[in-house]
Protein backbone atom coordinates (compact mmCIF):
# COMPACT_ATOMS: atom_id res chain seq x y z
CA UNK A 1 0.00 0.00 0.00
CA UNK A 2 1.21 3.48 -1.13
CA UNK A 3 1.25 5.65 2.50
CA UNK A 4 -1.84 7.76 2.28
CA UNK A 5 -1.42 11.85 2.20
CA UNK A 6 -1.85 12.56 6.09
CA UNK A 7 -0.86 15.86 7.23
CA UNK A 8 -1.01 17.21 10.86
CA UNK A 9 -1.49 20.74 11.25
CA UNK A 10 -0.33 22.53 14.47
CA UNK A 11 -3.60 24.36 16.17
CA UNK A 12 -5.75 22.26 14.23
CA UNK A 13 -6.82 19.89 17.14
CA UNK A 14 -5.35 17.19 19.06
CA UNK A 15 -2.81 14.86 16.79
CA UNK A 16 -4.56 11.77 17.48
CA UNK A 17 -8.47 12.85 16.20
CA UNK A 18 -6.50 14.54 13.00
CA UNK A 19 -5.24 10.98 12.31
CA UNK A 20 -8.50 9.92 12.89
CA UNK A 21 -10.74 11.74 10.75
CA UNK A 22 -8.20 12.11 8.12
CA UNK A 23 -8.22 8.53 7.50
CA UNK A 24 -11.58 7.86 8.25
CA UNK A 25 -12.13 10.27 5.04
CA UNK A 26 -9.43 8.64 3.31
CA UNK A 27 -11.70 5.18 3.55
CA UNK A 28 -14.94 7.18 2.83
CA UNK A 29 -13.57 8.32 -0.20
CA UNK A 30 -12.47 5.66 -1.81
CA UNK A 31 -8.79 6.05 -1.10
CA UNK A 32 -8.43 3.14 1.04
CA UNK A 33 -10.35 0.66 0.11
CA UNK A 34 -11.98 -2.52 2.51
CA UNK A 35 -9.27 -5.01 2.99
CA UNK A 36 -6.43 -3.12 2.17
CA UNK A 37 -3.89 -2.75 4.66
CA UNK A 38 -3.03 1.01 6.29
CA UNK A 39 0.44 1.69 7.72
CA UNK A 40 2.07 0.23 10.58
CA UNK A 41 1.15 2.63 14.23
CA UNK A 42 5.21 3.16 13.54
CA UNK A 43 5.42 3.62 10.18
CA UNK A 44 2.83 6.21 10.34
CA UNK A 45 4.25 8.16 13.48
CA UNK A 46 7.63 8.15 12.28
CA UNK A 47 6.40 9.35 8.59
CA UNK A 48 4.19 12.01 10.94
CA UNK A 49 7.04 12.99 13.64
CA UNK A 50 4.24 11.86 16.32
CA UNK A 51 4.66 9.69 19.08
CA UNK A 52 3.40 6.17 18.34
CA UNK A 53 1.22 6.15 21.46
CA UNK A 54 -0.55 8.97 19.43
CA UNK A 55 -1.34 7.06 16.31
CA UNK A 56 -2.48 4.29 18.26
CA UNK A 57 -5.13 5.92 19.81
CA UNK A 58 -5.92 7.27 16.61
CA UNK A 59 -6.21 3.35 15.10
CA UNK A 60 -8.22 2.25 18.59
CA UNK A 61 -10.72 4.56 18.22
CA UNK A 62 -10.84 4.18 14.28
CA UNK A 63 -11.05 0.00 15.20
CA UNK A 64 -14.09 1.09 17.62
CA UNK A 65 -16.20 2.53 15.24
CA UNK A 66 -16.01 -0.38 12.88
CA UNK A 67 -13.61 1.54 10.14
CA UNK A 68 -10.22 -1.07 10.61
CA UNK A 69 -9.50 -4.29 11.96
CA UNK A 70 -6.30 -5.57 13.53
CA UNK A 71 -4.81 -8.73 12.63
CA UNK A 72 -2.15 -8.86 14.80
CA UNK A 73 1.14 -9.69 13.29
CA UNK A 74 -0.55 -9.37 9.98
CA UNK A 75 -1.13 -5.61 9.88
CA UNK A 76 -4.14 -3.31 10.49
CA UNK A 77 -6.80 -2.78 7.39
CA UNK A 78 -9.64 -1.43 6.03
CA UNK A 79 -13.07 -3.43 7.05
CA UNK A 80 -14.92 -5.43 4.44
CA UNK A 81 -18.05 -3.85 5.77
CA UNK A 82 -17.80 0.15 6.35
CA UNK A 83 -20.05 1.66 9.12
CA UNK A 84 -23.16 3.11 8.34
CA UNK A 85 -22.74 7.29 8.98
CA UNK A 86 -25.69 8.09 11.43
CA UNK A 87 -28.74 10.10 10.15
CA UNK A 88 -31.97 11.03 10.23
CA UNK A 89 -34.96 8.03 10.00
CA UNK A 90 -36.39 9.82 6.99
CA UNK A 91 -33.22 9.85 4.65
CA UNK A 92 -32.99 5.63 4.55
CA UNK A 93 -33.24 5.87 0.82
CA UNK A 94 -30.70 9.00 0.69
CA UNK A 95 -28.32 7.37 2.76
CA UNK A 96 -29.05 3.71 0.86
CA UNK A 97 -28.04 5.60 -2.20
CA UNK A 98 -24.51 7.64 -1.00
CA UNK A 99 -23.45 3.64 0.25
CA UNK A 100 -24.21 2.41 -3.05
CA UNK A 101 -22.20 5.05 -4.66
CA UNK A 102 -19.38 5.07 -2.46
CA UNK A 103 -19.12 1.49 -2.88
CA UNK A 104 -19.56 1.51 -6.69
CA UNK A 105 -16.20 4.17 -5.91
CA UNK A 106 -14.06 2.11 -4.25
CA UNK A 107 -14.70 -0.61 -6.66
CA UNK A 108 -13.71 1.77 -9.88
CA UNK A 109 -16.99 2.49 -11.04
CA UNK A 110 -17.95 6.04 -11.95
CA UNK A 111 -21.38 7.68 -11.31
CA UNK A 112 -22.94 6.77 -14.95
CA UNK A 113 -21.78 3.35 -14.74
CA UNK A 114 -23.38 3.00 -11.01
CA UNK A 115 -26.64 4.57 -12.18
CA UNK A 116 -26.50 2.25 -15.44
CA UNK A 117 -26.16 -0.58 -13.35
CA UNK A 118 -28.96 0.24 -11.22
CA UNK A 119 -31.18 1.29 -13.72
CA UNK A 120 -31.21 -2.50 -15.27
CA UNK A 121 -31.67 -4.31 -11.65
């Protein structure tokens, strides 16, 4: 895996929930994919000049909420299954639709092809 483009800015929050949300958008947008493998707690925090302590955190809380798995010895990756983003009752077809297209993304579909595709079901 190619290290994704993480940046910490100073002021910008505590270290650990910028590694957080950055990657979390990193796997919402397609840019790490389920079951691919993210960087090593020291790969990242020496890449980052951050403590590792502070990366793992980061990967805990991101393993919490469903978006990784560790596999011990194996690595850390991206989960088959992505967590649902909470919203309102009333947008169950909106949000239906933004998982279909997010996972029509991440396999290297484009919008048209994705609507194609749906259109013939």
């Amino acid at each position: 895996m190619t290290a994704p483009p993480i940046t910490i800015r100073d002021g910008a929050g505590p270290p650990y929930l910028q590694v957080l949300e950055r990657v979390r958008a990193l796997i919402e947008r397609g840019s790490l994919l389920p079951g691919e493998r993210i960087p090593t707690v020291r790969s990242l925090a020496d890449r980052l000049d951050l403590a590792p302590n502070t990366v793992a955190r980061a990967y805990r809380a991101l393993e919490d909420d469903g978006w990784i798995v560790g596999r011990g010895r194996a690595g850390t990756f991206v989960t088959d299954t992505l967590p649902e983003r909470p919203a309102a009752p009333d947008d169950a077809l909106a949000r239906a639709a933004a998982a279909y297209l997010r996972r029509a993304e991440q396999l290297g579909f484009d919008r048209a092809a994705a609507a194609r595709a749906l259109r013939s079901a």
